[in-house]
Each structure stands twice: as C-alpha cells, then as structure tokens.
PDB file of N, CA and C in Angstrom:
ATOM      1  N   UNK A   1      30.511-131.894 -87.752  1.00  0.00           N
ATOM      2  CA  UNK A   1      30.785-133.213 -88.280  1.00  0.00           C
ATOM      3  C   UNK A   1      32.212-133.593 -87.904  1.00  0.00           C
ATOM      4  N   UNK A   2      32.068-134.982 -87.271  1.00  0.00           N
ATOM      5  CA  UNK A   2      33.736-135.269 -87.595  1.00  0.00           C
ATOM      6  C   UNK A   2      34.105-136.013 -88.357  1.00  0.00           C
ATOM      7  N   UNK A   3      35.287-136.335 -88.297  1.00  0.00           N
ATOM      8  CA  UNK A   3      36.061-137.259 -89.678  1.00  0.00           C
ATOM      9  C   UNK A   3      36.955-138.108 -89.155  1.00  0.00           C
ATOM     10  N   UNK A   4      37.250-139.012 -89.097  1.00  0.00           N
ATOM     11  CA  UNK A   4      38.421-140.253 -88.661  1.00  0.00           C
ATOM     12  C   UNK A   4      39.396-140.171 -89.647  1.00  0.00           C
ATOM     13  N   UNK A   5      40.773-140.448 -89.722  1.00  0.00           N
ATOM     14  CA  UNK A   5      41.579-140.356 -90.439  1.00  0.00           C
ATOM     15  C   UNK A   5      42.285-141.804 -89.528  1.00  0.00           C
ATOM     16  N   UNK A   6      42.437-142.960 -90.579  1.00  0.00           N
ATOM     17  CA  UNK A   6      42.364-144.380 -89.748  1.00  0.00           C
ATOM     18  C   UNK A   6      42.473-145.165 -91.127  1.00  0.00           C
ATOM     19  N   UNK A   7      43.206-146.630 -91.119  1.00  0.00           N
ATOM     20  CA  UNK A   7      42.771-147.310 -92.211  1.00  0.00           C
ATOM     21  C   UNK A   7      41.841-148.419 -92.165  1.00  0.00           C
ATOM     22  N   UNK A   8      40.560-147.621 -91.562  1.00  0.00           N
ATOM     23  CA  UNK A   8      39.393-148.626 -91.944  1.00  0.00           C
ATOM     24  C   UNK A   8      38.019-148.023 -91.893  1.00  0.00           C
ATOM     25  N   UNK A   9      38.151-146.350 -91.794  1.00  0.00           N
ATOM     26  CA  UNK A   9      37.206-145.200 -92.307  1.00  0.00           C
ATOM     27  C   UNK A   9      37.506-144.654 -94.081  1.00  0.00           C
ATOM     28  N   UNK A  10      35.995-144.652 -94.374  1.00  0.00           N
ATOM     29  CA  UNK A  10      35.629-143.990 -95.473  1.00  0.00           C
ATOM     30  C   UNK A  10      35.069-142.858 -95.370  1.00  0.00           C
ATOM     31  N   UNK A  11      35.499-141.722 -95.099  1.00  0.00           N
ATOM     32  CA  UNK A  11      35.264-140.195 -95.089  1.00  0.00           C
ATOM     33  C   UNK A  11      34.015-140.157 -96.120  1.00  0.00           C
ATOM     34  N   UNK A  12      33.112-138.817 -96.452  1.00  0.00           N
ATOM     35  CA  UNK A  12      32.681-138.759 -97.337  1.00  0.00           C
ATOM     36  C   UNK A  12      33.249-137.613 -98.014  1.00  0.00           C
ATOM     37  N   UNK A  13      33.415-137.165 -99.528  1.00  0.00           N
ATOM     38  CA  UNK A  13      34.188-136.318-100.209  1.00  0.00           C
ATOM     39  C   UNK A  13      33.688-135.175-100.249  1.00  0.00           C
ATOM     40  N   UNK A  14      34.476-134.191 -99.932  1.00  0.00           N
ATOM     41  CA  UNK A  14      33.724-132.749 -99.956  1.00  0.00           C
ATOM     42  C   UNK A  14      32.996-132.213-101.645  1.00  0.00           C
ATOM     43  N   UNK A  15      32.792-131.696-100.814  1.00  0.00           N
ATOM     44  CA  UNK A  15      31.116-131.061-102.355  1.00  0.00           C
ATOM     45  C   UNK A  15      31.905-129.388-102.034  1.00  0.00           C
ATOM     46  N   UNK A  16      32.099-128.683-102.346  1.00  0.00           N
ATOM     47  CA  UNK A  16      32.190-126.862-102.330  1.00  0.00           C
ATOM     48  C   UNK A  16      31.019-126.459-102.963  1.00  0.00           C
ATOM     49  N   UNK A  17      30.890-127.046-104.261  1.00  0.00           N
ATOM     50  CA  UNK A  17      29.455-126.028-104.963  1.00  0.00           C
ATOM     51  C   UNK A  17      28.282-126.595-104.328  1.00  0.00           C
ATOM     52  N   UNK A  18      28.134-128.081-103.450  1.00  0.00           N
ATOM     53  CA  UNK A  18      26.927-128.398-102.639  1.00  0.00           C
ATOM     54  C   UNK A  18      27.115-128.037-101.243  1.00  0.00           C
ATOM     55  N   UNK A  19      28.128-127.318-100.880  1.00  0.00           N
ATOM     56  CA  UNK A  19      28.585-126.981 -99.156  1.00  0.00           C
ATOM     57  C   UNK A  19      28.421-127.996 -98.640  1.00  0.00           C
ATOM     58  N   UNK A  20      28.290-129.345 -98.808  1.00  0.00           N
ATOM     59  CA  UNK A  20      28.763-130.658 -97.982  1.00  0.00           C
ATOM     60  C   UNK A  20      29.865-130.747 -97.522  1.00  0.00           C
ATOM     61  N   UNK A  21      30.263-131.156 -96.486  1.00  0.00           N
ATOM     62  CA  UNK A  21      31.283-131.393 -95.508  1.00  0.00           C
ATOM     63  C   UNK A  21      31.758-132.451 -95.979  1.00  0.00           C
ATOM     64  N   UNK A  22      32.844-133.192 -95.880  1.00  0.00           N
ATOM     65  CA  UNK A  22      33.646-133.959 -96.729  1.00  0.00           C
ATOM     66  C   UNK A  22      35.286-134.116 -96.371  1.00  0.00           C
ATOM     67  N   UNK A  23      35.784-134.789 -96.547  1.00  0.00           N
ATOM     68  CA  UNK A  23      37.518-135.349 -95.944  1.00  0.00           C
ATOM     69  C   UNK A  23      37.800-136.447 -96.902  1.00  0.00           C
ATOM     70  N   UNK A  24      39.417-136.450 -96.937  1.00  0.00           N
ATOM     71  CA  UNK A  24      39.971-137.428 -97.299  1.00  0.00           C
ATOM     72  C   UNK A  24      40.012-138.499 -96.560  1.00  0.00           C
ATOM     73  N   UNK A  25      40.297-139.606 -96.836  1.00  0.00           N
ATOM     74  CA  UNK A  25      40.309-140.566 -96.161  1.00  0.00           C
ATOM     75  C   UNK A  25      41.370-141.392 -96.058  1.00  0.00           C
ATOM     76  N   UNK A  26      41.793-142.244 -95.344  1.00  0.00           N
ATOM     77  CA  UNK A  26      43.270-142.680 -95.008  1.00  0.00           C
ATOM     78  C   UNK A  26      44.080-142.252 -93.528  1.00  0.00           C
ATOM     79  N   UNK A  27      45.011-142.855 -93.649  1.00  0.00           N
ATOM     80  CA  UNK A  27      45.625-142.339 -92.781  1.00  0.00           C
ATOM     81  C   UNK A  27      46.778-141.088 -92.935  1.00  0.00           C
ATOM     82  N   UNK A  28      46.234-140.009 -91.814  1.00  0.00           N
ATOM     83  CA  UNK A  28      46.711-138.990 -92.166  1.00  0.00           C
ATOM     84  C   UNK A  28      48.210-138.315 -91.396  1.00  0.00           C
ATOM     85  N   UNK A  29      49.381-138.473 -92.193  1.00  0.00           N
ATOM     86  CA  UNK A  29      50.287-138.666 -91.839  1.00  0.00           C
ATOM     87  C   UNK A  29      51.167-137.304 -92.017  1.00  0.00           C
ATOM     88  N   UNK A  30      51.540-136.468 -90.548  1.00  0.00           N
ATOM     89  CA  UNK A  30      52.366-135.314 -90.391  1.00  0.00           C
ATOM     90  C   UNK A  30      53.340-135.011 -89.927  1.00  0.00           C
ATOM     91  N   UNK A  31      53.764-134.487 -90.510  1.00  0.00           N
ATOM     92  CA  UNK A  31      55.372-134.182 -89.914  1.00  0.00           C
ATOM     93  C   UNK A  31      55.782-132.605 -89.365  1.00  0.00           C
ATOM     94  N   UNK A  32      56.699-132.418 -88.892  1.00  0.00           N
ATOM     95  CA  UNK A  32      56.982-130.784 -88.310  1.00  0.00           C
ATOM     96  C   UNK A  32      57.113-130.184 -89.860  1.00  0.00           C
ATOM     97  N   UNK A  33      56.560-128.904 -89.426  1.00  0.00           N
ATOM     98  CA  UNK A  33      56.306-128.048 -90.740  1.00  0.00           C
ATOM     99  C   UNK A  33      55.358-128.227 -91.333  1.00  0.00           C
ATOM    100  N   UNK A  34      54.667-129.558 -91.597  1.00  0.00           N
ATOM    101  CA  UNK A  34      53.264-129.843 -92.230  1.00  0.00           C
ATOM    102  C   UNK A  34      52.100-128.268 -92.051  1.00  0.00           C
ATOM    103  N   UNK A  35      51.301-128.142 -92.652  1.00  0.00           N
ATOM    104  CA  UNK A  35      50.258-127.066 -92.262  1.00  0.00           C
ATOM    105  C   UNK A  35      48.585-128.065 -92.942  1.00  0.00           C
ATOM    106  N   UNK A  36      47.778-127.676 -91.990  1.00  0.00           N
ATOM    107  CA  UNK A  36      46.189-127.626 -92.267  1.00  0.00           C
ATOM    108  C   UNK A  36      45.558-126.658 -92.538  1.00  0.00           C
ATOM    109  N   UNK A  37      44.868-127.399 -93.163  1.00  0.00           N
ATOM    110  CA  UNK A  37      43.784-126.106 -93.986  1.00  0.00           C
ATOM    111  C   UNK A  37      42.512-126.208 -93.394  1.00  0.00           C
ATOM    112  N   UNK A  38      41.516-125.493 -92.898  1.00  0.00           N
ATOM    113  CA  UNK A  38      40.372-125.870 -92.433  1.00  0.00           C
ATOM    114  C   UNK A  38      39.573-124.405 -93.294  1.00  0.00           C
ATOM    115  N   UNK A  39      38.040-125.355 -93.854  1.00  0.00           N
ATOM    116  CA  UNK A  39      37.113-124.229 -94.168  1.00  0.00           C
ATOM    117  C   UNK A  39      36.043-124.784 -93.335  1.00  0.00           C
ATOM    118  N   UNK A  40      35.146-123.177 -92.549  1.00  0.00           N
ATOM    119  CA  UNK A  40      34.085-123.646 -91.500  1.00  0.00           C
ATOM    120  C   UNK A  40      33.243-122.545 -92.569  1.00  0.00           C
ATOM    121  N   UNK A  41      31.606-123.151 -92.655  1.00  0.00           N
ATOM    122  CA  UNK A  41      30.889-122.536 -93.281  1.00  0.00           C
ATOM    123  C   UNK A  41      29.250-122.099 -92.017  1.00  0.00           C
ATOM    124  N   UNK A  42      29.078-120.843 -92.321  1.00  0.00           N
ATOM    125  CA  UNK A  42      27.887-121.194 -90.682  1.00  0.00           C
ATOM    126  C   UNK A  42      26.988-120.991 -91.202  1.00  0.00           C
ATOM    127  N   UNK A  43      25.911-121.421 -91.018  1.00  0.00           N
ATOM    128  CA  UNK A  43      24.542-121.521 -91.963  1.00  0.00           C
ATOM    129  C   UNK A  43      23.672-120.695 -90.503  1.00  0.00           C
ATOM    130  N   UNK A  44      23.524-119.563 -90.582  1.00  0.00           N
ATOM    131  CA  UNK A  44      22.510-118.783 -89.655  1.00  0.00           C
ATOM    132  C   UNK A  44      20.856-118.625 -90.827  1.00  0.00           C
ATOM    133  N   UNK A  45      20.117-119.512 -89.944  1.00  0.00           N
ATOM    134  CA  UNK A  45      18.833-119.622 -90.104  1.00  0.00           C
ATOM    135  C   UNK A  45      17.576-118.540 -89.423  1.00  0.00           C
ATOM    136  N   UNK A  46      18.735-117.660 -88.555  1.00  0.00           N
ATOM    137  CA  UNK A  46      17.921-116.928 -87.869  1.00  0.00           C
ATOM    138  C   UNK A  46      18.017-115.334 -88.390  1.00  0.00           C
ATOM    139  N   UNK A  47      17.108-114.004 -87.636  1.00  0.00           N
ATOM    140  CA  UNK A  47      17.499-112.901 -87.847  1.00  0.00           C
ATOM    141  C   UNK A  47      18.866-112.233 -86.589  1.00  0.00           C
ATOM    142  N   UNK A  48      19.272-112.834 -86.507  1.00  0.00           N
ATOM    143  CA  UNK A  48      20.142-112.858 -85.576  1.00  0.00           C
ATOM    144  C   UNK A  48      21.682-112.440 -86.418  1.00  0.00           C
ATOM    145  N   UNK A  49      22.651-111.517 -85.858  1.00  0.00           N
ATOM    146  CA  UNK A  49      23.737-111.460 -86.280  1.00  0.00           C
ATOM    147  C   UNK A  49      25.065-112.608 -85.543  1.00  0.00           C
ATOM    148  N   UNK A  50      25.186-113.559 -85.687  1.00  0.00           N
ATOM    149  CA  UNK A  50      26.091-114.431 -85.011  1.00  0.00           C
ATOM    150  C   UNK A  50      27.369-113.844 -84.931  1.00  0.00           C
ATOM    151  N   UNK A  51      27.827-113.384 -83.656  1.00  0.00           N
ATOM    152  CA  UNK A  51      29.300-113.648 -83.772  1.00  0.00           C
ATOM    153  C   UNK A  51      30.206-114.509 -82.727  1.00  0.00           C
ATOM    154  N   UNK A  52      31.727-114.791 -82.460  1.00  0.00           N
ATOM    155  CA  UNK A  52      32.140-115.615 -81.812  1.00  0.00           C
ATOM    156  C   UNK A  52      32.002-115.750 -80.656  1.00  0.00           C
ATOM    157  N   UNK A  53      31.168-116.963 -80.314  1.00  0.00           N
ATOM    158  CA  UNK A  53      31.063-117.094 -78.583  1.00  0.00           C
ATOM    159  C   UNK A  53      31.012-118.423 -78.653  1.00  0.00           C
ATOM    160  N   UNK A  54      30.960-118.837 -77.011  1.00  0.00           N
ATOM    161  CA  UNK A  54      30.406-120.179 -77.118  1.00  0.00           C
ATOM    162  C   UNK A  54      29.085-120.186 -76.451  1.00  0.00           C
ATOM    163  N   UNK A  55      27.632-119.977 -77.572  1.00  0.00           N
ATOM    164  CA  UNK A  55      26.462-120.112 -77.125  1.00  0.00           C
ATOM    165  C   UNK A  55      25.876-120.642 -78.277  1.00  0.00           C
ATOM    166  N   UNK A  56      25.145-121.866 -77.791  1.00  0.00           N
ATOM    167  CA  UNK A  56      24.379-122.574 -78.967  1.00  0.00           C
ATOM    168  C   UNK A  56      23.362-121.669 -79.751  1.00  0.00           C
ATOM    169  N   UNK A  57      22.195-120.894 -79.744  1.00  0.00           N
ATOM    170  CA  UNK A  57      21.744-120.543 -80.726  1.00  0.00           C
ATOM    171  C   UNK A  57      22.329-119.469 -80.865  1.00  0.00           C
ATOM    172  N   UNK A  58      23.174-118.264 -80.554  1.00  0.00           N
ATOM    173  CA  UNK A  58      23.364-117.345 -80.866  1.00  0.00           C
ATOM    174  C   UNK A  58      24.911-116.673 -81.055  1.00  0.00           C
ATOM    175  N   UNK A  59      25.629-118.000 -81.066  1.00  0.00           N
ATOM    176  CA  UNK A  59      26.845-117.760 -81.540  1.00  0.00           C
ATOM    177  C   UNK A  59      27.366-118.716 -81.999  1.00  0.00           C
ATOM    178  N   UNK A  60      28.643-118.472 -83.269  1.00  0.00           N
ATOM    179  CA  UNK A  60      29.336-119.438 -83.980  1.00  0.00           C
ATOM    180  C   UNK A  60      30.566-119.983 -83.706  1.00  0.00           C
ATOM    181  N   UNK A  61      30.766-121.301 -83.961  1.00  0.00           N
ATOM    182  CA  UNK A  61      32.393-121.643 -83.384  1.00  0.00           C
ATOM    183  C   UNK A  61      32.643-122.708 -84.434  1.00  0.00           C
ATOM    184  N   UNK A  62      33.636-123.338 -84.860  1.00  0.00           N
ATOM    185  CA  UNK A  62      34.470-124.092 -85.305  1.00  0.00           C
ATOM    186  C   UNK A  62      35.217-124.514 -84.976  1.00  0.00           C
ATOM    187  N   UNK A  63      35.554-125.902 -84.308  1.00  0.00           N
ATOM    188  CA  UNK A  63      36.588-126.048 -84.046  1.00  0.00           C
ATOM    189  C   UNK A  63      37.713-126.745 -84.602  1.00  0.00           C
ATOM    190  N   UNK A  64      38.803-127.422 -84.426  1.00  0.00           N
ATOM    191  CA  UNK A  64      39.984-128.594 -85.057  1.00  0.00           C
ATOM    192  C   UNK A  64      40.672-129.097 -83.929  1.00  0.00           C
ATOM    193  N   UNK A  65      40.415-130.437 -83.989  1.00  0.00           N
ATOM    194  CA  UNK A  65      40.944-130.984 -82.879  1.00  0.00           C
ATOM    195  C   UNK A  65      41.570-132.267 -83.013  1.00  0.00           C
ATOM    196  N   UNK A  66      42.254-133.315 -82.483  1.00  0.00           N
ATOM    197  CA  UNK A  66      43.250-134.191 -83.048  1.00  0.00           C
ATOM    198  C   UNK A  66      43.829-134.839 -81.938  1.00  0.00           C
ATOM    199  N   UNK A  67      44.302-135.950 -82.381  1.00  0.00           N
ATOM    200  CA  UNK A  67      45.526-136.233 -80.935  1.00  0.00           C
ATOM    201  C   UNK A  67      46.040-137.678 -82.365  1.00  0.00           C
ATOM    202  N   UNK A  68      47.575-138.161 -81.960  1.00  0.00           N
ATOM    203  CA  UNK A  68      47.881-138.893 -82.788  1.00  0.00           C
ATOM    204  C   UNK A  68      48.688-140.370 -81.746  1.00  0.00           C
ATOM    205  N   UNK A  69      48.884-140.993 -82.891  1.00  0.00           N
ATOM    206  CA  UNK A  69      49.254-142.439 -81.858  1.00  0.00           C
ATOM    207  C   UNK A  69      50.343-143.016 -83.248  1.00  0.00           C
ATOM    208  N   UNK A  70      51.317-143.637 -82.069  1.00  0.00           N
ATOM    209  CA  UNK A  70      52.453-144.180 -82.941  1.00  0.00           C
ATOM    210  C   UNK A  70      53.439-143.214 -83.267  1.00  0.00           C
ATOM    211  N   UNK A  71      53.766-142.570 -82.397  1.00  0.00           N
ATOM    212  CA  UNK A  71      54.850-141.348 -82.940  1.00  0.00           C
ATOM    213  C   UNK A  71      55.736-142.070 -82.587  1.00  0.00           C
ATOM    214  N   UNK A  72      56.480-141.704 -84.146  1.00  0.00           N
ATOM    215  CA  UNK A  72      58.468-142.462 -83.972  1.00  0.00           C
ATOM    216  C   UNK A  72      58.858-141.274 -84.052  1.00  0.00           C
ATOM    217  N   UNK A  73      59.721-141.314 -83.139  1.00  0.00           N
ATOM    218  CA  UNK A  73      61.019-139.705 -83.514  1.00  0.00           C
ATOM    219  C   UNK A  73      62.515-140.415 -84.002  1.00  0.00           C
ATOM    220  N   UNK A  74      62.555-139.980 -84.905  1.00  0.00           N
ATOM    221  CA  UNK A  74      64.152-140.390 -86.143  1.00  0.00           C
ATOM    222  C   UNK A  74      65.001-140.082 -85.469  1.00  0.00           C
TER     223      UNK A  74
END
C-alpha cells in the first residue's frame, strides 16, 4: 500500500488490533535528525517458509521510499 503525505490526501488510519495499514495524513514535514518508524506485517498464506528475496510468491520484502519537493536550506 502506499500513502501520499500532501495537503489534499486523506490517508486511512492505522488499525494494530485489525492489522490494517493506515498513515497520517498531512503534510509530512522533516528535518536532519528526524527518524521513521516503519512496521511491515507479511501475511504468508502458504506452507512455504518466506524469507528475504525479491520473488513474488516465495519471498518477503518491504519497502520505504520517498523523494521531497520545496527544500529551503536556512
């Protein structure tokens, strides 16, 4: 799932006890030193042991990715 961080997206709110995916919404504003938090949850439907690769049914990945616009430097 992705998420826009923009002022004219409405994210939907994370659930933890429903494992819904979910974000704040707004514009998301960072500075040096800032830190992210990311939780990835993998739902294996199979008898399969998943571990990290990049292969659609038989391995798991997560990613975080970004790019920003309007950078002022003080």
């Amino acid at each position: 799932m992705t998420f826009e961080y923009d002022s004219i997206t409405t994210n939907p709110a994370p659930n933890p006890s429903a494992k819904t995916d979910g974000a704040t919404s707004g514009i998301l504003s960072l500075v040096a030193g800032d830190k992210l938090k990311l939780e990835c949850d993998v739902n294996n439907t199979t008898d399969n042991t998943l571990t990290f690769k990049n292969e659609l049914y038989t391995g798991e990945m997560c990613i975080l990715f970004g790019s920003s616009v309007g950078t002022t430097i003080h």
